[in-house]
Protein backbone atom coordinates (compact mmCIF):
# COMPACT_ATOMS: atom_id res chain seq x y z
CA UNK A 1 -20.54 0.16 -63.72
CA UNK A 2 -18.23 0.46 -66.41
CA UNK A 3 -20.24 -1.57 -68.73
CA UNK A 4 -23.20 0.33 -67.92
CA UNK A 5 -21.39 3.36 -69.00
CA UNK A 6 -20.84 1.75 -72.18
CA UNK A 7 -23.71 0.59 -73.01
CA UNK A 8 -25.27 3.83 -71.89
CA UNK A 9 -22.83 6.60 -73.09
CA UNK A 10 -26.24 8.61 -74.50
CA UNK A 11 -27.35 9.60 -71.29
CA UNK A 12 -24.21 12.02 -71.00
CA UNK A 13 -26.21 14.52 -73.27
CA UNK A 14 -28.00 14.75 -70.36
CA UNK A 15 -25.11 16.93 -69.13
CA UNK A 16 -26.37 19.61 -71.46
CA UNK A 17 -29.35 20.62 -68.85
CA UNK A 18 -26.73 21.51 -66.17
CA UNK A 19 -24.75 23.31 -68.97
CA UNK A 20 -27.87 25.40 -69.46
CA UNK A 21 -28.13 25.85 -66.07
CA UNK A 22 -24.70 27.78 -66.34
CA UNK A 23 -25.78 29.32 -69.23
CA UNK A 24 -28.60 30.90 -67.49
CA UNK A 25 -26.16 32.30 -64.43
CA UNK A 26 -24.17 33.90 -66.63
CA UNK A 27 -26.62 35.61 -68.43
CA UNK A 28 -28.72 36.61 -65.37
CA UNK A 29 -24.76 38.61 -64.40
CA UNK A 30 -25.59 40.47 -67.16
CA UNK A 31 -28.67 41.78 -66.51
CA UNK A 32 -28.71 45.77 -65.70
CA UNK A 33 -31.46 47.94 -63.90
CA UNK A 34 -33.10 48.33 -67.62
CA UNK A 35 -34.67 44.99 -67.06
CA UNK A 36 -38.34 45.20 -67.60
CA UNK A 37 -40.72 44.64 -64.57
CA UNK A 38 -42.95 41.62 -65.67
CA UNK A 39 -45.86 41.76 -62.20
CA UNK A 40 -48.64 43.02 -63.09
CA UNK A 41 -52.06 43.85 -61.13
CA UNK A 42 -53.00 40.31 -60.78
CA UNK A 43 -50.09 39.08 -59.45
CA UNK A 44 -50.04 41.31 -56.80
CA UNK A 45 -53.78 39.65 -55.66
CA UNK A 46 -51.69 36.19 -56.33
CA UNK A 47 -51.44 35.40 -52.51
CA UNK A 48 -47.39 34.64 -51.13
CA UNK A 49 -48.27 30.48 -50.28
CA UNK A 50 -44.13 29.57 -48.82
CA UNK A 51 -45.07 25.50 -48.70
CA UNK A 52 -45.18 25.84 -52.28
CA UNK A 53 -41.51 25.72 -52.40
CA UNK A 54 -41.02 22.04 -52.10
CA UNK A 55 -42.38 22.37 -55.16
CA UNK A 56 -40.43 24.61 -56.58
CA UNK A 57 -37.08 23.44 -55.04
CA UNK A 58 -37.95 19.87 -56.54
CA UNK A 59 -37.52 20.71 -59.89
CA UNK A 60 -33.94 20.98 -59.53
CA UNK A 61 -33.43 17.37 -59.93
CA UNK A 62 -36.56 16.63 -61.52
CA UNK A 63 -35.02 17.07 -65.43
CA UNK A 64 -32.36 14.94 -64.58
CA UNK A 65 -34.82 11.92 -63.09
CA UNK A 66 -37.15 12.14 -66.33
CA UNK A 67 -34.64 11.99 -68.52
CA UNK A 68 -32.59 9.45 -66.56
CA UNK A 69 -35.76 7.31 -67.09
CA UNK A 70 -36.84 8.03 -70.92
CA UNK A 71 -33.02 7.07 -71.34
CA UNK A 72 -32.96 3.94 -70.11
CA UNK A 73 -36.65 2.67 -71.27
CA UNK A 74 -37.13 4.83 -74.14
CA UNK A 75 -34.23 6.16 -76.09
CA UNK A 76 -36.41 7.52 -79.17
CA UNK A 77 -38.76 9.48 -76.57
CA UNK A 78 -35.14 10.07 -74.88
CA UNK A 79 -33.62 11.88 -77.75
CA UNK A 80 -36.85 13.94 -78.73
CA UNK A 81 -37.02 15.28 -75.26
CA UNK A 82 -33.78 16.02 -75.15
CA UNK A 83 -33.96 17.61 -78.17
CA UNK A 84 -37.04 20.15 -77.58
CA UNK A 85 -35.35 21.05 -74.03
CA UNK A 86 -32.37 22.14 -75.47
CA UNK A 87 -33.89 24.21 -78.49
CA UNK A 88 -36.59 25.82 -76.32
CA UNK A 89 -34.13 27.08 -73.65
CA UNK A 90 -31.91 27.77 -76.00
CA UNK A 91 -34.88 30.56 -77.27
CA UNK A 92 -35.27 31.14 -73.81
CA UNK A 93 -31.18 32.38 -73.32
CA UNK A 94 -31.58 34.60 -76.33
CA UNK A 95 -34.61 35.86 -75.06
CA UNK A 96 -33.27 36.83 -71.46
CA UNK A 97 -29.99 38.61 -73.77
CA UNK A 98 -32.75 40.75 -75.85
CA UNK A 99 -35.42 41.13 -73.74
CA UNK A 100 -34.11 40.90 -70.04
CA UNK A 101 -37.18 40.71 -67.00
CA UNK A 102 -36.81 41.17 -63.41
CA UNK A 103 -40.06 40.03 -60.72
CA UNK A 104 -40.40 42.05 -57.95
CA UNK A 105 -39.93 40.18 -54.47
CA UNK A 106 -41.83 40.67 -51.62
CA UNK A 107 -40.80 41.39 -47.68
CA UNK A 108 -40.75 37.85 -45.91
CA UNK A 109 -42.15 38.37 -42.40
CA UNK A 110 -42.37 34.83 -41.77
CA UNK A 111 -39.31 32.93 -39.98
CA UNK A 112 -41.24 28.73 -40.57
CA UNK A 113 -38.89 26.34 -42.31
CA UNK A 114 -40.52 27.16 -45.88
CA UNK A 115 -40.04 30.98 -45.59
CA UNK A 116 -36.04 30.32 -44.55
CA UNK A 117 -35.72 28.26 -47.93
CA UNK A 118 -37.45 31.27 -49.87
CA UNK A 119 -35.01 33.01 -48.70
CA UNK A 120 -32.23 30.89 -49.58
CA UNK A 121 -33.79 30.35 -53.23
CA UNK A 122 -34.26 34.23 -53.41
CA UNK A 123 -30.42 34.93 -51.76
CA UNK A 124 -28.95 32.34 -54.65
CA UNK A 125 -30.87 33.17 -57.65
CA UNK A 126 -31.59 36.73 -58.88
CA UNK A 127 -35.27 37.86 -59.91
CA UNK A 128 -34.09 38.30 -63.52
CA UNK A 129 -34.39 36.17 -66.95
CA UNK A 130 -37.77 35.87 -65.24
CA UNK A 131 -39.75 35.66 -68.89
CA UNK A 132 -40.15 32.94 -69.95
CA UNK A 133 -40.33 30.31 -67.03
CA UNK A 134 -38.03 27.48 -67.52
CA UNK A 135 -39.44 26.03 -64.82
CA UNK A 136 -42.37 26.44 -66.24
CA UNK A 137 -41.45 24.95 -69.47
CA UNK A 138 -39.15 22.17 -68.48
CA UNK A 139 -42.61 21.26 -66.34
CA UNK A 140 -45.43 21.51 -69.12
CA UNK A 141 -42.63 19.66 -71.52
CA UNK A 142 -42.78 16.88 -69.27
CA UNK A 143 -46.05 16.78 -68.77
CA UNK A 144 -46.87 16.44 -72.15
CA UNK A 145 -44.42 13.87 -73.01
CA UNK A 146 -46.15 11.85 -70.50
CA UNK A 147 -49.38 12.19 -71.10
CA UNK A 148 -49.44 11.89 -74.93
CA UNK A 149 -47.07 9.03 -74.92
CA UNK A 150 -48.48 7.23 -72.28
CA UNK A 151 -46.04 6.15 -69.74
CA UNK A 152 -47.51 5.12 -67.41
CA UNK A 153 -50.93 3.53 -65.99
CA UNK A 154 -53.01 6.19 -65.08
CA UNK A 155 -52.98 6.31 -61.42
CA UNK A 156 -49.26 7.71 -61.28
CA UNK A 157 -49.49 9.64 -64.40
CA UNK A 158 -52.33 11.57 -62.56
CA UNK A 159 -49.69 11.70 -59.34
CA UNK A 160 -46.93 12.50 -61.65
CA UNK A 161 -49.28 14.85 -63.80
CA UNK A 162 -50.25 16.67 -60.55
CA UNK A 163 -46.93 17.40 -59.18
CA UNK A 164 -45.77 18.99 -61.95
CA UNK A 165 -48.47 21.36 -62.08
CA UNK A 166 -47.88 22.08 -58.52
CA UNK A 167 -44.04 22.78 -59.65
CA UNK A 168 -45.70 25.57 -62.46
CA UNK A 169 -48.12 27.07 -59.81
CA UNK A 170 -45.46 27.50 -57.27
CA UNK A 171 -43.46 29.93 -59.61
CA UNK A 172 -46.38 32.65 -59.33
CA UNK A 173 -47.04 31.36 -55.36
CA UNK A 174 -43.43 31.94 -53.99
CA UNK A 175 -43.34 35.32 -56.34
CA UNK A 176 -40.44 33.82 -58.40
CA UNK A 177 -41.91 34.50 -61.72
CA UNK A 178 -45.52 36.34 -62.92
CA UNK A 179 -48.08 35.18 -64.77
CA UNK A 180 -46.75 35.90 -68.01
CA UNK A 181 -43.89 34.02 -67.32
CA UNK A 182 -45.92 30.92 -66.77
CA UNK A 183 -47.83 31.84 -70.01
CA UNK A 184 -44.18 32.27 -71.63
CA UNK A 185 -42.69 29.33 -70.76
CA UNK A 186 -45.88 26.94 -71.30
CA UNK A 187 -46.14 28.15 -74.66
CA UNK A 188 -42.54 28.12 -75.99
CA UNK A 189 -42.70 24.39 -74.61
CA UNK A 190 -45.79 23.42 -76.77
CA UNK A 191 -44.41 25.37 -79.69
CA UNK A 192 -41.27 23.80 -79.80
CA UNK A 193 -42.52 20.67 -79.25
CA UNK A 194 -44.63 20.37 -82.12
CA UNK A 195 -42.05 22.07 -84.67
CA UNK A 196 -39.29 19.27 -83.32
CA UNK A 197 -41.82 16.44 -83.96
CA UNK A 198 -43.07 17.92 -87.28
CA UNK A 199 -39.43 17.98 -88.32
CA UNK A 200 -38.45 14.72 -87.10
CA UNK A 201 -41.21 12.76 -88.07
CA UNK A 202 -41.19 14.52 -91.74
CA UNK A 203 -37.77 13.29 -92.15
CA UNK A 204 -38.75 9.49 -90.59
CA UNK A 205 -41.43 9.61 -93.98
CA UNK A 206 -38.78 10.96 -96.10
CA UNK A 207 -36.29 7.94 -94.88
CA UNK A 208 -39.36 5.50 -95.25
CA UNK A 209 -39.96 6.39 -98.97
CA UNK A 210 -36.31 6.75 -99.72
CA UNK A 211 -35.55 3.03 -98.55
CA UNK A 212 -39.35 2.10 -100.37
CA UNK A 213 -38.37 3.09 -103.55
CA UNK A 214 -34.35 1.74 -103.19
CA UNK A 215 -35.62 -1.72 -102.35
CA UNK A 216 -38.37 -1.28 -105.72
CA UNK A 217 -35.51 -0.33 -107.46
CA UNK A 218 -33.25 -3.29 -106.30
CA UNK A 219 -36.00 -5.68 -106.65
CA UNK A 220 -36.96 -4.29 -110.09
């Protein structure tokens, strides 16, 4: 164990997702009854589906599993990830300080196994810093990352590709976030995705010619 440690000691910035997730509590404590409403008309016709909450419970340990993974198979892709998560939530906590959001809830009638962990989710986590999604983001983010790099054959990247959707879709079906939110979050993800790889692979060409032209130099 201890040599795996060693030999491993990058996945502790993996630590910095659950240090976001603090992040994110203490900012939702701030949040006063000027937060702005984000449901609109459609989401009210959005019907309440509770099963949808496996989904949505799931994510809590799906971050940690992906990145578990890209760090011990892919450090590069590792890093990268890593590296868009943090800047795009990062937006996201200055976003919830400017611009705070709550969601309306609704009334749960229902007393099945799914509607009790609704509850729970709703009891523990207050409908603010609803815009954008990090759920919602931390999904499409993966998704991406998979699909454009490849990871895997393409029967469990469908699988894979399919339950994170389901993670997105249950934000709008348990009436945890709106529409906009989803919209929000998929966006900031696909933004900051492409600005982190522009930058990083800009300064990969800039390395590339800079060693190029030492070893002309050298050999010249």
């Amino acid at each position: 164990m201890l040599l795996f440690l060693k030999n491993n000691r990058h996945l502790l910035a993996i630590l910095t997702v659950a240090a976001h997730g603090l992040i994110y509590l203490l900012i939702g404590g701030l949040a006063g009854p000027d937060a702005v409403s984000v449901n609109s008309a459609i989401d009210d016709r959005i019907p309440y589906v509770s099963w949808f909450v496996i989904f949505y419970a799931a994510w809590i340990v799906i971050p940690y599993i992906s990145l578990l993974y890209l760090g011990l198979t892919n450090r590069s892709l590792y890093w990268r990830t890593l590296i868009i998560y943090n800047a795009a939530v990062m937006v996201c906590n200055i976003i919830f300080i400017v611009y705070p959001t709550h969601m309306p809830r609704p009334d749960i009638a229902g007393d099945s196994l799914f509607d009790r962990l609704v509850l729970f989710i709703y009891s523990n986590d207050r409908p603010v810093n609803c815009f954008p999604s990090i759920h919602c983001l931390t999904s499409y983010l993966l998704f991406v990352t998979m699909n454009r790099h490849r990871l895997f054959s393409i029967v469990p990247r469908i699988a894979f590709s399919a339950f994170l959707w389901g993670i997105i879709a249950s934000t709008v079906l348990i009436k945890q976030h709106a529409l906009i939110d989803v919209a929000g979050g998929i966006a900031l993800a696909e933004i900051t995705y492409r600005i982190v790889y522009y930058v990083l692979d800009k300064q990969r060409k800039m390395l590339v010619t800079t060693q190029s032209d030492t070893s002309v130099s050298l050999n010249g």
